[in-house]
N, C-alpha and C. Protein backbone atom coordinates (compact mmCIF):
# COMPACT_ATOMS: atom_id res chain seq x y z
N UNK A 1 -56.62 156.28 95.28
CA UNK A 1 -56.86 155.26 94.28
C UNK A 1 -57.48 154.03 94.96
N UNK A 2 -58.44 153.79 94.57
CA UNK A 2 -58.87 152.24 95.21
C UNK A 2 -58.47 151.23 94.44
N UNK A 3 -58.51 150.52 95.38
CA UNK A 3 -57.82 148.96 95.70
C UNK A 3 -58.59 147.92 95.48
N UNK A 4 -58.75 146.43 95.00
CA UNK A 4 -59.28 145.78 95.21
C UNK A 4 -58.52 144.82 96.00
N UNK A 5 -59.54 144.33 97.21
CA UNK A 5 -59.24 142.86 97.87
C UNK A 5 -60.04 141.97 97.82
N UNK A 6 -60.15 141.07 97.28
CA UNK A 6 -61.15 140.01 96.63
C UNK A 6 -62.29 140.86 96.64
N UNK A 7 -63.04 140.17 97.39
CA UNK A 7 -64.88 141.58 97.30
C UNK A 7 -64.79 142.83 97.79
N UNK A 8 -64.04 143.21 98.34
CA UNK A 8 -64.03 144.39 98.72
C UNK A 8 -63.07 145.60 97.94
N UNK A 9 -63.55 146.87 98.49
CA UNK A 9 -62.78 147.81 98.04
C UNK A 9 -62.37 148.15 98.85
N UNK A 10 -60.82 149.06 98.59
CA UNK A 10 -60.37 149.67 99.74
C UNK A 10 -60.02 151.40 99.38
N UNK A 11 -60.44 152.36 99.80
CA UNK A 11 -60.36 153.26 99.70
C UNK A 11 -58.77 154.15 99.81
N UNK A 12 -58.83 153.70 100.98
CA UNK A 12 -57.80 154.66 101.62
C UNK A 12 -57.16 153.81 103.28
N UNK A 13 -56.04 153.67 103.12
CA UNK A 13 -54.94 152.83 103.97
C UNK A 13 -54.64 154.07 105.01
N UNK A 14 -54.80 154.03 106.31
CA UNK A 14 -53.82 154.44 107.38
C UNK A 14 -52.95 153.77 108.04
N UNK A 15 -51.58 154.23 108.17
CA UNK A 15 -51.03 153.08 108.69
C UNK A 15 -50.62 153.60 110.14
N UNK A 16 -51.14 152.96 111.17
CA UNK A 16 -50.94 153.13 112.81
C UNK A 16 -50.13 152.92 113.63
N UNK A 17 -49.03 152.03 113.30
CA UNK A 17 -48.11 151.44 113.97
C UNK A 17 -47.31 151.01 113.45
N UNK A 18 -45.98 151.01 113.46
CA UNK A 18 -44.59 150.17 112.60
C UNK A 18 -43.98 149.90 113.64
N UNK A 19 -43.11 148.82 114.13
CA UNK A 19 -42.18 148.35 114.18
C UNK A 19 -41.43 147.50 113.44
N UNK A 20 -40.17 146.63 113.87
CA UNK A 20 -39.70 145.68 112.76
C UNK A 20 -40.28 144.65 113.05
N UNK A 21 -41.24 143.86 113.46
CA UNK A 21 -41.96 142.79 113.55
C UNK A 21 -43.15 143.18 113.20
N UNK A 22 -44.29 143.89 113.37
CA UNK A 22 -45.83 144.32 113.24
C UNK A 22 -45.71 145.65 111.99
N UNK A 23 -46.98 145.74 111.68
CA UNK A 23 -47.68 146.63 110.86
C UNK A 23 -49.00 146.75 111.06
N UNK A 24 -49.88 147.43 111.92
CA UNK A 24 -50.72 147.65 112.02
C UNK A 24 -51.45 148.83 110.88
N UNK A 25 -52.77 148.25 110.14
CA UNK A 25 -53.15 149.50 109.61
C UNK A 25 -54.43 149.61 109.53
N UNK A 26 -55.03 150.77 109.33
CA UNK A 26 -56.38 150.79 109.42
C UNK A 26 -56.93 150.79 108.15
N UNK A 27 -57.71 150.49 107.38
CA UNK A 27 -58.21 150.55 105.95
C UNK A 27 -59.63 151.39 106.24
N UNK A 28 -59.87 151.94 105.19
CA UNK A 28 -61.30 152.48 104.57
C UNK A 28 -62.10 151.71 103.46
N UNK A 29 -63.01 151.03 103.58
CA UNK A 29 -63.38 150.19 102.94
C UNK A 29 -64.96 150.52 102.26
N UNK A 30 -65.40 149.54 100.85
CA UNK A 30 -66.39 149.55 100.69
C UNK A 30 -66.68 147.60 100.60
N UNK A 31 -67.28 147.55 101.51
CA UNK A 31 -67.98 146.13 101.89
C UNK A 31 -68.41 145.15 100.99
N UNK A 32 -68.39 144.03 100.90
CA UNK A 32 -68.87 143.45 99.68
C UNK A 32 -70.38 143.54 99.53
N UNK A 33 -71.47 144.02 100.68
CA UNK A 33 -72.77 144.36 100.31
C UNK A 33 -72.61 145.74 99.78
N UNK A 34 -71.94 146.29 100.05
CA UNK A 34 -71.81 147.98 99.33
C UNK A 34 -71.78 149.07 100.41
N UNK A 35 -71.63 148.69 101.74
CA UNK A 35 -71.62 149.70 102.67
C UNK A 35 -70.34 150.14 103.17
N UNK A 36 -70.41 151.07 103.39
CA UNK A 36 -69.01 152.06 103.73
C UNK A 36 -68.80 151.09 105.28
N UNK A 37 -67.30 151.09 105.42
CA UNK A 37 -66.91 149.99 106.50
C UNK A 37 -65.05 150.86 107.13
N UNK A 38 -64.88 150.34 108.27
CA UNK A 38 -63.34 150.46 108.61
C UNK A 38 -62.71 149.10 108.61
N UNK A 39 -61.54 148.19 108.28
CA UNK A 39 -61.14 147.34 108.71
C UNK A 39 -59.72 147.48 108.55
N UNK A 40 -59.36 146.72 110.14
CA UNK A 40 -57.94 147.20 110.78
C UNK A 40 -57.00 145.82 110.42
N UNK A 41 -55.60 145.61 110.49
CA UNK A 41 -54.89 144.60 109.62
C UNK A 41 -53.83 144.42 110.56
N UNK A 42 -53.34 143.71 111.00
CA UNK A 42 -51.63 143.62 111.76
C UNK A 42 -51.41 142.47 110.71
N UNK A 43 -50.42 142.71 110.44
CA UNK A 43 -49.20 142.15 109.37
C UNK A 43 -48.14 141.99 110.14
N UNK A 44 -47.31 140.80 110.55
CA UNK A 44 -46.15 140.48 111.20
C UNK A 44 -45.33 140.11 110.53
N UNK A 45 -44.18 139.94 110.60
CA UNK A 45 -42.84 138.60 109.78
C UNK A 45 -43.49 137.52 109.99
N UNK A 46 -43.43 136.79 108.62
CA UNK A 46 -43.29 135.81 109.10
C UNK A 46 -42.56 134.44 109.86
N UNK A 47 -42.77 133.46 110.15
CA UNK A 47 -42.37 133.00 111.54
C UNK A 47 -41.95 131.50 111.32
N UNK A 48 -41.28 130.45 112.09
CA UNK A 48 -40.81 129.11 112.77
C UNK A 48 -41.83 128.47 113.55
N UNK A 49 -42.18 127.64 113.92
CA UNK A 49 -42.51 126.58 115.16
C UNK A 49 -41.64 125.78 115.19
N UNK A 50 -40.75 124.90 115.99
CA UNK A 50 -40.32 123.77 115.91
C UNK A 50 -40.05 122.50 117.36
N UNK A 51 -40.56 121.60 116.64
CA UNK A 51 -40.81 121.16 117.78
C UNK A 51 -39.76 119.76 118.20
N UNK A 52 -38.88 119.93 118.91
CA UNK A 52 -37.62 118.44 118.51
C UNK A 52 -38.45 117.65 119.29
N UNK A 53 -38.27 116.29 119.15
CA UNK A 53 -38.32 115.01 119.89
C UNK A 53 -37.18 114.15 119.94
N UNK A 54 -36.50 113.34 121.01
CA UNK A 54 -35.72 112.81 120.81
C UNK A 54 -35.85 111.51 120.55
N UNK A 55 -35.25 110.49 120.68
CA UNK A 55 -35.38 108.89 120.79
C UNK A 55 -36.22 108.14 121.69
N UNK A 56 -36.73 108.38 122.58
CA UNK A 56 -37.10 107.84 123.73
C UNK A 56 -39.13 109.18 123.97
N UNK A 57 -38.78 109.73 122.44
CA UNK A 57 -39.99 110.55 122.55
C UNK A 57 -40.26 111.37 123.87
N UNK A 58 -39.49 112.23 124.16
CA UNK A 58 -39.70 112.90 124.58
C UNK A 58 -39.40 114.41 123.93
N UNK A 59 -40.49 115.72 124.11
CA UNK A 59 -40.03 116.43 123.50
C UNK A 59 -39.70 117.49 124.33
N UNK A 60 -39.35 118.47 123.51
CA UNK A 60 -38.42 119.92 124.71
C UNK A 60 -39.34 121.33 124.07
N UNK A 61 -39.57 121.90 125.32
CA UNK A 61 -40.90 122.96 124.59
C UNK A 61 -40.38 124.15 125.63
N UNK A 62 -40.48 124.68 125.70
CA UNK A 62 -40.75 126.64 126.77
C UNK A 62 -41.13 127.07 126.99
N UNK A 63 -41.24 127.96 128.47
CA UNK A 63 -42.06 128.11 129.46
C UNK A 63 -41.46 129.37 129.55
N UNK A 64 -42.29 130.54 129.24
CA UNK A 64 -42.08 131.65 129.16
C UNK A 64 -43.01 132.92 129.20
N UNK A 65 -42.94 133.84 130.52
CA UNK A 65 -43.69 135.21 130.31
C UNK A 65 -44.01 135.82 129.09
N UNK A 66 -45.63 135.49 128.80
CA UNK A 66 -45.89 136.20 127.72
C UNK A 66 -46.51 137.69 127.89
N UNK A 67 -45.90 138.70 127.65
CA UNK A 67 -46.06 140.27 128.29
C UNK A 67 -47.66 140.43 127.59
N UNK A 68 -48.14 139.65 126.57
CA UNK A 68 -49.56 140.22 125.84
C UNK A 68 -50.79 139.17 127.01
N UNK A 69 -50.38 138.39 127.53
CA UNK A 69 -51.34 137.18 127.98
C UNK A 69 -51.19 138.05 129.20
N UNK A 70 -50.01 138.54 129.76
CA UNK A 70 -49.95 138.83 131.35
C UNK A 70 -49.80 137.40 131.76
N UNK A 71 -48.95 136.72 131.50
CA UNK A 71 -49.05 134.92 132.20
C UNK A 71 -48.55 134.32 131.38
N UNK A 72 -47.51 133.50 131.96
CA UNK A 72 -46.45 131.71 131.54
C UNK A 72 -47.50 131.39 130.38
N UNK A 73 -46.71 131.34 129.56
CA UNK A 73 -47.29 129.95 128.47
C UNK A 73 -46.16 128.88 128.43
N UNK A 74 -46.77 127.64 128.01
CA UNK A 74 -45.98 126.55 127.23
C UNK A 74 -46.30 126.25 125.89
N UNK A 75 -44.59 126.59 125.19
CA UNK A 75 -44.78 126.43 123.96
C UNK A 75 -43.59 126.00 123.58
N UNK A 76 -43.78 125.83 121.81
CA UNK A 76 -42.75 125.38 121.62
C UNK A 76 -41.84 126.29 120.39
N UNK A 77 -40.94 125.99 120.27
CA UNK A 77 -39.94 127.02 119.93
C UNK A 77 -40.57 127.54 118.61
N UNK A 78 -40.36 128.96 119.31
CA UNK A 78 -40.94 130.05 118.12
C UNK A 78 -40.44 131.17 117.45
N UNK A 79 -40.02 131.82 116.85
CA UNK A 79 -39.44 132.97 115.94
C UNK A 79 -39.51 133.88 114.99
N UNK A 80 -39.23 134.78 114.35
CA UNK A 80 -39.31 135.21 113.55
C UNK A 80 -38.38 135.05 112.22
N UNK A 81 -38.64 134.64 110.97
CA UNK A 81 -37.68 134.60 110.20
C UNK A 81 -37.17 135.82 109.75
N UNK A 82 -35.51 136.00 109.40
CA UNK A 82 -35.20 137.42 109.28
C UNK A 82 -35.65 137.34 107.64
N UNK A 83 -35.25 138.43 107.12
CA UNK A 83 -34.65 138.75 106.00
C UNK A 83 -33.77 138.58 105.13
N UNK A 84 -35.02 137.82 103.64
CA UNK A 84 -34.54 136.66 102.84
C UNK A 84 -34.01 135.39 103.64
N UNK A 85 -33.91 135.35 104.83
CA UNK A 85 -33.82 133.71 105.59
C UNK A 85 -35.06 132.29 105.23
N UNK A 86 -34.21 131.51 104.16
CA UNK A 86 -35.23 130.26 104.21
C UNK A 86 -35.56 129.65 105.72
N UNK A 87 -36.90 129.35 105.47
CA UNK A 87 -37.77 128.54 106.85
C UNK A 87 -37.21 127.85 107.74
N UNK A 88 -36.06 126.97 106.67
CA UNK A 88 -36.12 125.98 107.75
C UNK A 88 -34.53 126.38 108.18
N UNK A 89 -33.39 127.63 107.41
CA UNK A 89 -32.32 127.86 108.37
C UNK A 89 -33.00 128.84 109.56
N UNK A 90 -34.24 128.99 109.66
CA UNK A 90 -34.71 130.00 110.55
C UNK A 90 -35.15 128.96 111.94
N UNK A 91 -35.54 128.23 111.39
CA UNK A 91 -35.91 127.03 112.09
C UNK A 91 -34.88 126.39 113.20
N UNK A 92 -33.89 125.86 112.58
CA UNK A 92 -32.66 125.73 112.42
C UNK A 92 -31.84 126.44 114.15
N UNK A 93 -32.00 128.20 113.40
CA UNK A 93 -31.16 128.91 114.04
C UNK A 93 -32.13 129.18 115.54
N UNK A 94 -33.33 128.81 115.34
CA UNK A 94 -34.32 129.58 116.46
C UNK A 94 -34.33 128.25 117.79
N UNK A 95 -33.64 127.29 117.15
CA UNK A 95 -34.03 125.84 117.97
C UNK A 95 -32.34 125.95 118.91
N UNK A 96 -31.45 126.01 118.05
CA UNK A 96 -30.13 126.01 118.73
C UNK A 96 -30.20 127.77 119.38
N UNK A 97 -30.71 128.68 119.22
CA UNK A 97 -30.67 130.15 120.43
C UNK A 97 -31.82 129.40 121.66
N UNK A 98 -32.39 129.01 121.28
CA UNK A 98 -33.67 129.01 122.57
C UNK A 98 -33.49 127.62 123.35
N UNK A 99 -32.98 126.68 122.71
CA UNK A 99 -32.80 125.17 123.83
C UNK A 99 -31.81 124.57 123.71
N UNK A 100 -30.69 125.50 122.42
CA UNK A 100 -29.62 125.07 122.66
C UNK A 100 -29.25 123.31 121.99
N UNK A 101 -30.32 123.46 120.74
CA UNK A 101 -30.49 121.81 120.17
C UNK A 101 -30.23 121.98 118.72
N UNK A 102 -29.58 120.89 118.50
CA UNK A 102 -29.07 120.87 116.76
C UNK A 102 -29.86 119.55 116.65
N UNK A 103 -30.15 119.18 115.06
CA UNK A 103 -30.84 118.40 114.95
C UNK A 103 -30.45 118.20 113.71
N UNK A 104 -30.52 116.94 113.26
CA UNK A 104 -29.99 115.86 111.79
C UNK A 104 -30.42 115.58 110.94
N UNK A 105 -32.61 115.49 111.44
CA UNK A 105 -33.42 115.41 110.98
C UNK A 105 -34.75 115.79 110.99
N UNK A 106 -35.08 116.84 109.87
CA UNK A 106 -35.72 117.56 109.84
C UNK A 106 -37.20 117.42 108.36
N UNK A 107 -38.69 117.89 109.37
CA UNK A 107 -39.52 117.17 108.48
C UNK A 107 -40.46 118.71 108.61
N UNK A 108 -41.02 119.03 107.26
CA UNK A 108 -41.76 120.40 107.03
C UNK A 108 -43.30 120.01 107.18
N UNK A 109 -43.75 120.56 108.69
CA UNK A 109 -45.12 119.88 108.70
C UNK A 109 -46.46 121.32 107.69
N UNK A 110 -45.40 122.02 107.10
CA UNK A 110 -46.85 123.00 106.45
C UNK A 110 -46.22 124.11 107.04
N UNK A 111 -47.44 125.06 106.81
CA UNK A 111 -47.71 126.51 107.62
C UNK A 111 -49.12 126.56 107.96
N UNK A 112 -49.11 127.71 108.79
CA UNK A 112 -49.95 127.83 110.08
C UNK A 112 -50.76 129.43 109.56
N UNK A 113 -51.76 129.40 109.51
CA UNK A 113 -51.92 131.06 109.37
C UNK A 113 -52.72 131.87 110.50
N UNK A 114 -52.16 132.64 111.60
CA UNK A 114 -52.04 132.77 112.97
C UNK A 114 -53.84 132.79 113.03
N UNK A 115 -53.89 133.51 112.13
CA UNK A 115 -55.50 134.54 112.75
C UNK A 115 -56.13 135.05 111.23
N UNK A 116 -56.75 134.59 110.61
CA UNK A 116 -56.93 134.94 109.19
C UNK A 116 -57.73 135.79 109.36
N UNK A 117 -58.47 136.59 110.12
CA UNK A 117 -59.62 137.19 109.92
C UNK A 117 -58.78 138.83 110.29
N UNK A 118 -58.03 138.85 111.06
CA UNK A 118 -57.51 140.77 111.29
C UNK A 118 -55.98 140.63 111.30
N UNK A 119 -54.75 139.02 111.62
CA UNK A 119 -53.81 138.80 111.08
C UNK A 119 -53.24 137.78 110.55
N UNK A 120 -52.08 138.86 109.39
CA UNK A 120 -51.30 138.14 108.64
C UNK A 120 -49.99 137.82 108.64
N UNK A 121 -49.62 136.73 108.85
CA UNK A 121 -48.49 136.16 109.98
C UNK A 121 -48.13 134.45 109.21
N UNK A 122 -48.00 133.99 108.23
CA UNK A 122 -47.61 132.90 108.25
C UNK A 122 -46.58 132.60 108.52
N UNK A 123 -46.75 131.16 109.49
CA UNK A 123 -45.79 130.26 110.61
C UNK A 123 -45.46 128.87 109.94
N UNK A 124 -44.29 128.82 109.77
CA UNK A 124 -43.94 127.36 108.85
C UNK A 124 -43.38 126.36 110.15
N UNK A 125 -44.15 125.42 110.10
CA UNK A 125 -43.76 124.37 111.54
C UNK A 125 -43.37 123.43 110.83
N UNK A 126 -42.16 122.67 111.75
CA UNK A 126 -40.93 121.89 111.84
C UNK A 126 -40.85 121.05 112.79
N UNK A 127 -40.78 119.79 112.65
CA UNK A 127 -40.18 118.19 113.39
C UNK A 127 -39.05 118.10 113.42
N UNK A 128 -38.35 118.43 114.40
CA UNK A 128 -36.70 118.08 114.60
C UNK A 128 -36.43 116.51 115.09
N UNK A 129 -35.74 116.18 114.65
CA UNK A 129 -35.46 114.64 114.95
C UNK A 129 -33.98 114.31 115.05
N UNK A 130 -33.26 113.36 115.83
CA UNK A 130 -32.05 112.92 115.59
C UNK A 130 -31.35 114.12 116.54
N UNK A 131 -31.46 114.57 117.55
CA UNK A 131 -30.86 115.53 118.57
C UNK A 131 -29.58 115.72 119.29
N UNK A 132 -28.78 116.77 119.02
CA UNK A 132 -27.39 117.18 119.57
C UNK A 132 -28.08 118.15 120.25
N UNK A 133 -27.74 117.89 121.40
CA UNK A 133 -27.26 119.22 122.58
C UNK A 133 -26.61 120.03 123.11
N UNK A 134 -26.60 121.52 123.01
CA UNK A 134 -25.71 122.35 122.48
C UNK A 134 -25.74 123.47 124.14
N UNK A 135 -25.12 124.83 123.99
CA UNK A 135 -25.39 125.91 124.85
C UNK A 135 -26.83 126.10 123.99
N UNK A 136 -27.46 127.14 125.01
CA UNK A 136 -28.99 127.70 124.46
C UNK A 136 -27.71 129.59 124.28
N UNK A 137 -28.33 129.97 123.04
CA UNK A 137 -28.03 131.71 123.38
C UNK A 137 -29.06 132.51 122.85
N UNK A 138 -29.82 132.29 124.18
CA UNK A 138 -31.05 133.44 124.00
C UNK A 138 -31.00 134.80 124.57
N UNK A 139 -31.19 135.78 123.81
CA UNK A 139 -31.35 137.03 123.63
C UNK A 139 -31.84 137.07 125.22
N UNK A 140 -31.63 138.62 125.29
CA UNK A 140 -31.31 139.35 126.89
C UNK A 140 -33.35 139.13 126.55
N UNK A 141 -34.10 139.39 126.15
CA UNK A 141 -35.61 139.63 126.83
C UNK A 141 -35.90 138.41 126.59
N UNK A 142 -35.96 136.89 126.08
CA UNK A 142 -36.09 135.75 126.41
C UNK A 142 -36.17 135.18 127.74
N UNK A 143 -36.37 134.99 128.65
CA UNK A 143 -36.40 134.83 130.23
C UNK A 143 -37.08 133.42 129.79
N UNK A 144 -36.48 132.52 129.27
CA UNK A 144 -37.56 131.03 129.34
C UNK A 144 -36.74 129.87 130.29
N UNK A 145 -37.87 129.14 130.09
CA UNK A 145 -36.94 127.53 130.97
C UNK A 145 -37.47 126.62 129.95
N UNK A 146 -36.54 125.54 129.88
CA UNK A 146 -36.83 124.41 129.09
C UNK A 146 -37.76 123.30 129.84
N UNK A 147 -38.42 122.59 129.31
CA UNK A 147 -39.58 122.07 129.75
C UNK A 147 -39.46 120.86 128.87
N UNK A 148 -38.66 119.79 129.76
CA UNK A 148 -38.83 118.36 129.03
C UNK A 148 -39.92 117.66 129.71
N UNK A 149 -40.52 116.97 128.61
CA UNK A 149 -41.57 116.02 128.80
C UNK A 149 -41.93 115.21 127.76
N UNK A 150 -42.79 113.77 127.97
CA UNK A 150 -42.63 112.89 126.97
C UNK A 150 -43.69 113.72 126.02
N UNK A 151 -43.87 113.16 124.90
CA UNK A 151 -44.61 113.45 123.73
C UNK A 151 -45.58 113.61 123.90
N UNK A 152 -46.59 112.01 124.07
CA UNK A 152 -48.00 111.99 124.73
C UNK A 152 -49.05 113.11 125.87
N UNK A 153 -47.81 113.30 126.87
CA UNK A 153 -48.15 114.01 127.63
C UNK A 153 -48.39 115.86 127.04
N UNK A 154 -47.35 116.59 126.23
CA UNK A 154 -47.66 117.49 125.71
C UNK A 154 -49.03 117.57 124.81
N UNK A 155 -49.11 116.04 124.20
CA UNK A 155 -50.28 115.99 123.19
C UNK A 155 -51.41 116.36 124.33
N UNK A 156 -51.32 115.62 125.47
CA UNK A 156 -52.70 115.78 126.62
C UNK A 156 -52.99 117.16 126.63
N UNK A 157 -51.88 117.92 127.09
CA UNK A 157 -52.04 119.13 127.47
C UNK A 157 -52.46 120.00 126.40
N UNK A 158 -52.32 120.13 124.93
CA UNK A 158 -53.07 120.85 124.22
C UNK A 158 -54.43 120.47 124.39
N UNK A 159 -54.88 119.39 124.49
CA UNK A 159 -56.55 118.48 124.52
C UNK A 159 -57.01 119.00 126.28
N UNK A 160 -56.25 119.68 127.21
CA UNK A 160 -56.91 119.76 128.01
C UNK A 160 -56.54 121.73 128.55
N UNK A 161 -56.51 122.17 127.31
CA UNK A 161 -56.17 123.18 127.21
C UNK A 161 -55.44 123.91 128.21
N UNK A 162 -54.47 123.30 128.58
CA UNK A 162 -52.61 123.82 129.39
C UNK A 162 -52.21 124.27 128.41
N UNK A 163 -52.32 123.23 127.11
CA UNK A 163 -50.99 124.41 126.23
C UNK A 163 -51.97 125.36 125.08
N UNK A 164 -52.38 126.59 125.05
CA UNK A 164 -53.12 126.80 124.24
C UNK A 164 -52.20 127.56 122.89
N UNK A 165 -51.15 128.46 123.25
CA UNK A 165 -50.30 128.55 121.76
C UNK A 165 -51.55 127.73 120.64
N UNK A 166 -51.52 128.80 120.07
CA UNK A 166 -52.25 128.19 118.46
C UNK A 166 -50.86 127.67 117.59
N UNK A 167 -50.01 128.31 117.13
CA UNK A 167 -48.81 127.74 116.42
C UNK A 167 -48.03 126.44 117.18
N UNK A 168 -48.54 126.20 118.26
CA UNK A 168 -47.61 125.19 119.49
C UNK A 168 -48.69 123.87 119.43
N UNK A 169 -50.12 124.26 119.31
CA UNK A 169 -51.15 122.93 119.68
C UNK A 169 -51.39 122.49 118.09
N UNK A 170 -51.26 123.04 117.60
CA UNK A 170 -51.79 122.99 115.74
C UNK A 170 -49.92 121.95 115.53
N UNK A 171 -48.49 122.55 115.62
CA UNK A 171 -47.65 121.75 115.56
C UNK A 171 -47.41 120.52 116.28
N UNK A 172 -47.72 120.23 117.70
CA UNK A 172 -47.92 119.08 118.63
C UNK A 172 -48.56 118.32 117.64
N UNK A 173 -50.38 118.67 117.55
CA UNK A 173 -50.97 117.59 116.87
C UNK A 173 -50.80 117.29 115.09
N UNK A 174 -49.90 118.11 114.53
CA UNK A 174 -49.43 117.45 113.48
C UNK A 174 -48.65 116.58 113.33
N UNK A 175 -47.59 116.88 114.28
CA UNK A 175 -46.43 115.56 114.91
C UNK A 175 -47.03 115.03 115.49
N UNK A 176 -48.09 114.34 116.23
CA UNK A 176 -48.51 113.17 116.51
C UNK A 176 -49.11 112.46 115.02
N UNK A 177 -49.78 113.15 114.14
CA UNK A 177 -49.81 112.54 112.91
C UNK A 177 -49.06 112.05 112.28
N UNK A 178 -48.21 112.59 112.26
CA UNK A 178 -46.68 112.50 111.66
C UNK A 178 -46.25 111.17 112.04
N UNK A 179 -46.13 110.96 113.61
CA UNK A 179 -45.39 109.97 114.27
C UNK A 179 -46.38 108.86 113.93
N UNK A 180 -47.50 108.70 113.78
CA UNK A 180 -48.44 107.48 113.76
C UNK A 180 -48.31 106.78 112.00
């Protein structure tokens, strides 16, 4: 049975890959000029950013082996929301497992949409404000370190591309909006 997706048609769905985070699939398509086409889809959960700052503006971000980069990134706290979990208890729960931070005050900077062109992944990013410091309890494949530094300085580092995270440089420079 075909499908419509805005201009296009879709013939026929293969699906390539499942886990509980991804969905990879391959589609059979007819093109919006009219030519027979393949186009492939990863579909993820969607996801958290959050980024605390404390009083004295400094914020707390993570430094962690990313197994797809092969290499450390710095970013800032990221997750998956479970099932039926609102954004911001996901938010919430992903900030106190990974740095071990509760927070009082909390501001919804939007969502993020990772990769619009092959994925679909929306990321709802979060300003933590007003900071309690807690244990961190991150999961056995988490291997991160916390990475305090003032505000400004993280803002540098997305602008001089150290921090490249798309969900991490897109939330930095909304909270500098935010803060101004």
């Amino acid at each position: 049975m075909v499908r419509k997706n805005g201009p296009w048609s879709i013939q026929d769905t293969t699906q390539k890959y499942e886990n509980s985070f991804i969905d990879v699939r391959e589609d059979q398509v007819l093109t919006p000029d009219g030519q027979q086409g393949t186009y492939g889809t990863v579909k993820m959960k969607p996801a958290v950013g959050v980024l605390p700052i404390d009083g004295d503006r400094i914020c707390y971000l993570i430094r962690q082996f990313r197994y797809a980069l092969g290499r450390e990134s710095l970013e800032v706290v990221c997750g998956a929301i479970d099932d039926q979990e609102p954004p911001l208890e996901a938010a919430q729960r992903e900030l106190k497992e990974e740095l071990g931070i509760e927070a009082d005050e909390w501001s919804d900077l939007g969502i993020l949409d990772l990769d619009t062109s092959i994925v679909q992944c929306p990321i709802h990013l979060f300003l933590a404000k007003n900071l309690t410091f807690t244990e961190t309890q991150r999961e056995g494949t988490e291997t991160m370190v916390t990475v305090k530094m003032p505000f400004d300085e993280a803002i540098q580092k997305v602008m001089d591309s150290t921090i490249t995270h798309s969900p991490s440089c897109v939330l930095l420079l909304k909270a500098q909006k935010a803060e101004n």
